[in-house]
N, C-alpha and C. Protein backbone atom coordinates (compact mmCIF):
# COMPACT_ATOMS: atom_id res chain seq x y z
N UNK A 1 48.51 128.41 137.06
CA UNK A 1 48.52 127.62 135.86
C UNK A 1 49.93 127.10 135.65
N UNK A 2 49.73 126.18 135.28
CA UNK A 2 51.86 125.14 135.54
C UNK A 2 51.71 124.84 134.00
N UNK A 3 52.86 124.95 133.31
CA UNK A 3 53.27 124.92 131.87
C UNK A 3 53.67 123.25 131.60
N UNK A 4 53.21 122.54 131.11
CA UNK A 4 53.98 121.41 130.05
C UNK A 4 54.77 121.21 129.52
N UNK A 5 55.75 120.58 129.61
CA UNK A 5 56.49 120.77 128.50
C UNK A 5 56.50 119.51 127.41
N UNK A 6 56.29 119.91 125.98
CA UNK A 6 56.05 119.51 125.00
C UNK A 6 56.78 118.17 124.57
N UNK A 7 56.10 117.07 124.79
CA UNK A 7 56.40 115.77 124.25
C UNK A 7 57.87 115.94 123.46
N UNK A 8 58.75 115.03 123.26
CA UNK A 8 59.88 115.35 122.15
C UNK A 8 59.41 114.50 121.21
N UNK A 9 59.74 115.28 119.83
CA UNK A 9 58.57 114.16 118.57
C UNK A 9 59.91 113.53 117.98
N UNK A 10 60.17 112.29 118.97
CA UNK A 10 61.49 111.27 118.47
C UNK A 10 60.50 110.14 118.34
N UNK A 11 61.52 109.27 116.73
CA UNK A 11 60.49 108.14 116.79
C UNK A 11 60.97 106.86 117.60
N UNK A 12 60.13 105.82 117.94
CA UNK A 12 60.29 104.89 118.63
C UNK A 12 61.53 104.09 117.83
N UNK A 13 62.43 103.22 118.69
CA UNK A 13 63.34 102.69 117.78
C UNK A 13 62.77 101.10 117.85
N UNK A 14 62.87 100.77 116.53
CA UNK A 14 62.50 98.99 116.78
C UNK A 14 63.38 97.92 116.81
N UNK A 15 62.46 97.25 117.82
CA UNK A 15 62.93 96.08 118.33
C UNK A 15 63.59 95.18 117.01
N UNK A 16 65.07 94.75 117.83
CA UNK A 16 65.68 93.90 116.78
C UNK A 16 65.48 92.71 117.29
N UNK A 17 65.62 91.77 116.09
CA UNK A 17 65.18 90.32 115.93
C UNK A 17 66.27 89.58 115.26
N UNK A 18 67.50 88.64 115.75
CA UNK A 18 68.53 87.71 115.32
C UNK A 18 67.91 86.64 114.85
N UNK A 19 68.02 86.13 114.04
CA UNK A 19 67.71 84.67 113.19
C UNK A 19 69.10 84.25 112.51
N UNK A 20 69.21 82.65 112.43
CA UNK A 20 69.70 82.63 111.97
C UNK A 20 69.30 81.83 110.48
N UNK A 21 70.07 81.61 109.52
CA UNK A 21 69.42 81.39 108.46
C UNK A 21 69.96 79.44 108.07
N UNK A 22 69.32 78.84 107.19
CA UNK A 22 69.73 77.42 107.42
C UNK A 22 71.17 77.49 106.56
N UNK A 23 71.51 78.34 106.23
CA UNK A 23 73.03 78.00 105.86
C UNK A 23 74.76 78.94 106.63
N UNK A 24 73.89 79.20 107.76
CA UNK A 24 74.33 79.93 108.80
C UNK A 24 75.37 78.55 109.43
N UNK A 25 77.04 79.12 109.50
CA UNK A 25 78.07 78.28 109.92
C UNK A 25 78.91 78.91 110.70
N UNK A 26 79.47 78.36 111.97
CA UNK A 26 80.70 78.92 112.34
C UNK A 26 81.84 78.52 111.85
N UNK A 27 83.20 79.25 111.95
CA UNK A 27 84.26 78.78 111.20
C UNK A 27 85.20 78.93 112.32
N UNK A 28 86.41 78.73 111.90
CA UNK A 28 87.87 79.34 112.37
C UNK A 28 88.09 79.99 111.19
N UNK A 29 89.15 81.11 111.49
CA UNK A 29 90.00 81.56 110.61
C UNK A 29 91.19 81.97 111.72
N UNK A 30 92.23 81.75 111.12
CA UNK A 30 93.55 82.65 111.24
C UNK A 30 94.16 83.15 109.78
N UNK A 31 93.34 83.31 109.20
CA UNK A 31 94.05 84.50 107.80
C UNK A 31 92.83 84.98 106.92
N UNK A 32 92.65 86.23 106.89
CA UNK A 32 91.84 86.89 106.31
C UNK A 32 92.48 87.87 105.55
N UNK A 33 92.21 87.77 103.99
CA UNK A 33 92.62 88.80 102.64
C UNK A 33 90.98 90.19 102.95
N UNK A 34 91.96 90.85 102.23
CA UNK A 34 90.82 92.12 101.76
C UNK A 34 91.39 92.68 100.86
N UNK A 35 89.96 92.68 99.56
CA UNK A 35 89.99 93.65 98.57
C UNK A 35 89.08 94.26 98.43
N UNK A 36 89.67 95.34 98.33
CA UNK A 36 88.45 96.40 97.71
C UNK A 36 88.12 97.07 96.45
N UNK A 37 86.97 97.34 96.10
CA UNK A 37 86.56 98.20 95.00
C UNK A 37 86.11 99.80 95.30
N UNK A 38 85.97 100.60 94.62
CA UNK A 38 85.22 101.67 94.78
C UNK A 38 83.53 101.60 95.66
N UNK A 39 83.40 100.40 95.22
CA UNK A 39 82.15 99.98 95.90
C UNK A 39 81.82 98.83 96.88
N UNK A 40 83.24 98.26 96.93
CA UNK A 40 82.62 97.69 98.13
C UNK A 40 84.25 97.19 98.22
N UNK A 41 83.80 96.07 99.68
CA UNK A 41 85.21 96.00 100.70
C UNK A 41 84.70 94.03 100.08
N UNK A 42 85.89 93.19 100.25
CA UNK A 42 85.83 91.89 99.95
C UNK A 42 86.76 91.31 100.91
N UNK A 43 86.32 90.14 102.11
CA UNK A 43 86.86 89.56 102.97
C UNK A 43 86.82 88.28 102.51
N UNK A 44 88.09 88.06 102.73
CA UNK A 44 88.27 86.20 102.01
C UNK A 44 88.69 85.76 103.51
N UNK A 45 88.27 84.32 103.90
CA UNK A 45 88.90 84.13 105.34
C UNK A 45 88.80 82.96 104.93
N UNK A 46 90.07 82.35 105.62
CA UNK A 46 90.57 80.90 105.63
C UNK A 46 91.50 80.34 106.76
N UNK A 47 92.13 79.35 106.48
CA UNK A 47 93.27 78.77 107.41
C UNK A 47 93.91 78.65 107.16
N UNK A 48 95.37 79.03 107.29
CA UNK A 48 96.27 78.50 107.46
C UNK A 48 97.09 77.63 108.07
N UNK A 49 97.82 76.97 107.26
CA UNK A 49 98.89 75.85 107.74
C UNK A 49 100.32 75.71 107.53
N UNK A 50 100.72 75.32 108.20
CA UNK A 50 102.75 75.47 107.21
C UNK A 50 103.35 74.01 107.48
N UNK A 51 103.27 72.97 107.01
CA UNK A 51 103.57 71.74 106.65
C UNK A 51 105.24 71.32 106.99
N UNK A 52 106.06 72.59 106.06
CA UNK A 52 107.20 72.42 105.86
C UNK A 52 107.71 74.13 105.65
N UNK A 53 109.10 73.90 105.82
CA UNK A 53 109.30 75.53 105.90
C UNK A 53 109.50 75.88 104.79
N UNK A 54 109.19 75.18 103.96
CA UNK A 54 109.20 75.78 102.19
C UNK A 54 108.26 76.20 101.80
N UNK A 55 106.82 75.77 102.00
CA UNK A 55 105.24 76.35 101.68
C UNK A 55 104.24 76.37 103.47
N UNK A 56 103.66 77.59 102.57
CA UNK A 56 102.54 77.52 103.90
C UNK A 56 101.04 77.41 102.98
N UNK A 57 100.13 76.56 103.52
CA UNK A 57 99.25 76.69 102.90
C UNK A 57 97.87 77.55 103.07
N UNK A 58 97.45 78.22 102.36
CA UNK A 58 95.77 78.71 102.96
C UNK A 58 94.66 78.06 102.09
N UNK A 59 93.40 77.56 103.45
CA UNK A 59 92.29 77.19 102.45
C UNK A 59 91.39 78.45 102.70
N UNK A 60 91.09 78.81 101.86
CA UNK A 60 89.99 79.71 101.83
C UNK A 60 88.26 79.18 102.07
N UNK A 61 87.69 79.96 102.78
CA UNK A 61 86.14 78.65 103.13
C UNK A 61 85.08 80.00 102.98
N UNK A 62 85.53 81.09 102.65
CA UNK A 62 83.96 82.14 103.04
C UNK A 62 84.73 83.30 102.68
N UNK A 63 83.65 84.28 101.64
CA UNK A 63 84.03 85.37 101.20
C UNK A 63 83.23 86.45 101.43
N UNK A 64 82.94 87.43 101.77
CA UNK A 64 81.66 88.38 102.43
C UNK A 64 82.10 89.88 102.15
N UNK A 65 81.25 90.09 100.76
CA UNK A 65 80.94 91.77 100.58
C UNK A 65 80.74 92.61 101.69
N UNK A 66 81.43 93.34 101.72
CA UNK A 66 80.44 94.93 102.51
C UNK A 66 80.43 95.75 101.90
N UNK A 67 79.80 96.67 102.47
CA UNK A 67 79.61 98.16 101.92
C UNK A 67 80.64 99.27 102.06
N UNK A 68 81.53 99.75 101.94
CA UNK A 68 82.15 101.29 102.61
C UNK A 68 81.54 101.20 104.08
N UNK A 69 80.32 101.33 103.65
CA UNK A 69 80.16 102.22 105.16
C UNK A 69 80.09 101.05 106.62
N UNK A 70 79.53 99.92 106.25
CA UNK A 70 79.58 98.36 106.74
C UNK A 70 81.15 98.39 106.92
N UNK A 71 81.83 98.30 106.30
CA UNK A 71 83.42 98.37 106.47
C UNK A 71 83.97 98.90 108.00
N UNK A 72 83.23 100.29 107.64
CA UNK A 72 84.10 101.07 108.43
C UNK A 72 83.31 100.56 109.82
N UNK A 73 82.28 100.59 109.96
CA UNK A 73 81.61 100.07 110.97
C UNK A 73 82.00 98.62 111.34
N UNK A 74 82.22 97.80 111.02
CA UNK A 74 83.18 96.40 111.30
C UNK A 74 84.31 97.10 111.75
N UNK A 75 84.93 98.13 111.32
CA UNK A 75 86.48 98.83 111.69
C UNK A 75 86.45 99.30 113.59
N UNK A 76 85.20 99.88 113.55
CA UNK A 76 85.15 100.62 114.61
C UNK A 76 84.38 99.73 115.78
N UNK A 77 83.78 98.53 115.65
CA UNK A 77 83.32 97.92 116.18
C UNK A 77 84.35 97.06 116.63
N UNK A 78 85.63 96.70 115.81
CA UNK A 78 86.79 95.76 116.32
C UNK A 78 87.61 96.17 117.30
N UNK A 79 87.63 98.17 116.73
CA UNK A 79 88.81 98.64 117.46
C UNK A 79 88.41 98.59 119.19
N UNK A 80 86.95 98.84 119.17
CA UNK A 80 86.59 99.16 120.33
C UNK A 80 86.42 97.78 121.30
N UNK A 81 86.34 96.37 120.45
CA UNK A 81 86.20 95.27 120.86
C UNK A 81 87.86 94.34 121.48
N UNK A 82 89.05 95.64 120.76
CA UNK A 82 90.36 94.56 120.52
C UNK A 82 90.63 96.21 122.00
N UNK A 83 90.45 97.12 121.90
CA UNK A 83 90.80 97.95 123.26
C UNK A 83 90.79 97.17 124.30
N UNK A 84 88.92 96.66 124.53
CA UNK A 84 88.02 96.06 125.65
C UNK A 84 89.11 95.12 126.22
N UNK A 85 89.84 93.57 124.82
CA UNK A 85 90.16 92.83 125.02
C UNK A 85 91.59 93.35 125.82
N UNK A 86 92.64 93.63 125.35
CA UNK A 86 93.90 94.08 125.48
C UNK A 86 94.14 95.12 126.94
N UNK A 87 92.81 95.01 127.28
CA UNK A 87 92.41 96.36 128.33
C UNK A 87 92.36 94.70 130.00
N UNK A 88 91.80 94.08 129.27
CA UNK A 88 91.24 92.58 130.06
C UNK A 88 92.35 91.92 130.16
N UNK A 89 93.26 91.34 128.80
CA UNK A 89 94.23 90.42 128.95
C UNK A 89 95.69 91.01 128.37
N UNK A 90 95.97 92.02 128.18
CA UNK A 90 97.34 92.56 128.25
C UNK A 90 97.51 93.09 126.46
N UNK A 91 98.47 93.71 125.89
CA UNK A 91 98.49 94.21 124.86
C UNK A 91 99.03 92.86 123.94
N UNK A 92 98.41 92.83 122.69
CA UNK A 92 98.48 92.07 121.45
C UNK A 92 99.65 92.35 120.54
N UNK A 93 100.92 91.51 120.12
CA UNK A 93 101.86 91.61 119.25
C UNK A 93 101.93 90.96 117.91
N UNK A 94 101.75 92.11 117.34
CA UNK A 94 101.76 91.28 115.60
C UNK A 94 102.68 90.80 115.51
N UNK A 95 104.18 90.94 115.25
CA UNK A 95 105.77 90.62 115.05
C UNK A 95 105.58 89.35 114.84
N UNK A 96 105.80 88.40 113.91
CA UNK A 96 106.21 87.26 113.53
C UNK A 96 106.47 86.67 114.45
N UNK A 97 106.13 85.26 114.75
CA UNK A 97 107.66 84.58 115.39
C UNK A 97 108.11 83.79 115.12
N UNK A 98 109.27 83.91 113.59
CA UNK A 98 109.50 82.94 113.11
C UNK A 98 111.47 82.75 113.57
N UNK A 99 112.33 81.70 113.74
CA UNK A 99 111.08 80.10 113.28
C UNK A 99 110.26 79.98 114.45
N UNK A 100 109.17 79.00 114.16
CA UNK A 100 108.53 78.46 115.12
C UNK A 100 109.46 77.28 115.93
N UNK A 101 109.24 77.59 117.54
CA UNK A 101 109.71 76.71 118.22
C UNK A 101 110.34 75.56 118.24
N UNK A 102 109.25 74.67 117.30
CA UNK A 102 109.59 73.23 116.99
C UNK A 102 108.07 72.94 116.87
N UNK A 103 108.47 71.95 115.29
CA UNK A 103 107.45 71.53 114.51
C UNK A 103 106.79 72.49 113.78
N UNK A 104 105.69 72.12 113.05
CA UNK A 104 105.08 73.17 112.17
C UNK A 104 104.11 73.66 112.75
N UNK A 105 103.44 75.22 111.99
CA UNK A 105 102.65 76.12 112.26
C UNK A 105 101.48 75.50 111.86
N UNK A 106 100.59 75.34 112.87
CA UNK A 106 98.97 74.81 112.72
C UNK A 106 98.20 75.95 113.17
C-alpha cells in the first residue's frame, strides 16, 4: 500500500489584467516633491528649468496619493530597480553640477 501525500490547501493566485484608463498619460519629470501625512505619502512631479542663474523654474503636471504601505513598496521596488540599473550602467551621482557647463539647465 504506497501513501499520498496530501494536496497543499494553497489558493490559486489570479490572473492580473493591465488596462489602461482614458485619462492615462505619460510624462517626463526631473523633479519630484513629497509630502506626507500620517496617512498617506503625496508625490508632486514636474519639470524643471533654469532660464537664468537667478531663478529656476518648476511646472508641476501630476500629484498621486499613496498609502504607507504603497510607499514603501514604490521604495523597494526602485531600490531594487536603481541596483539592476547601476549594476548594468555604472554607479549614479547625486552631487550637483553646478555651474552648468554653458547655457542653461533644461
Amino acid at each position: 500500500m504506497s501513501q499520498q501525500k496530501p494536496a497543499e490547501n494553497q489558493p490559486e493566485q489570479p490572473s492580473l489584467k493591465v488596462t489602461a484608463t482614458e485619462t492615462y498619460r505619460d510624462g517626463y519629470a526631473n523633479s519630484v516633491q513629497v509630502r506626507m501625512s500620517v496617512w498617506d505619502f503625496f508625490l508632486i512631479f514636474g519639470t524643471m528649468s533654469q532660464d537664468s542663474p537667478e531663478q529656476v523654474q518648476v511646472s508641476n503636471f501630476q500629484g498621486i496619493y499613496l498609502s504607507p504601505q504603497q510607499a514603501k513598496a514604490l521604495w523597494n521596488v526602485l531600490g531594487h530597480n536603481l541596483a539592476q540599473y547601476e549594476q548594468t550602467f555604472g554607479n549614479l551621482a547625486l552631487e550637483p553640477q553646478f555651474p552648468p557647463p554653458e547655457g542653461p539647465v533644461h
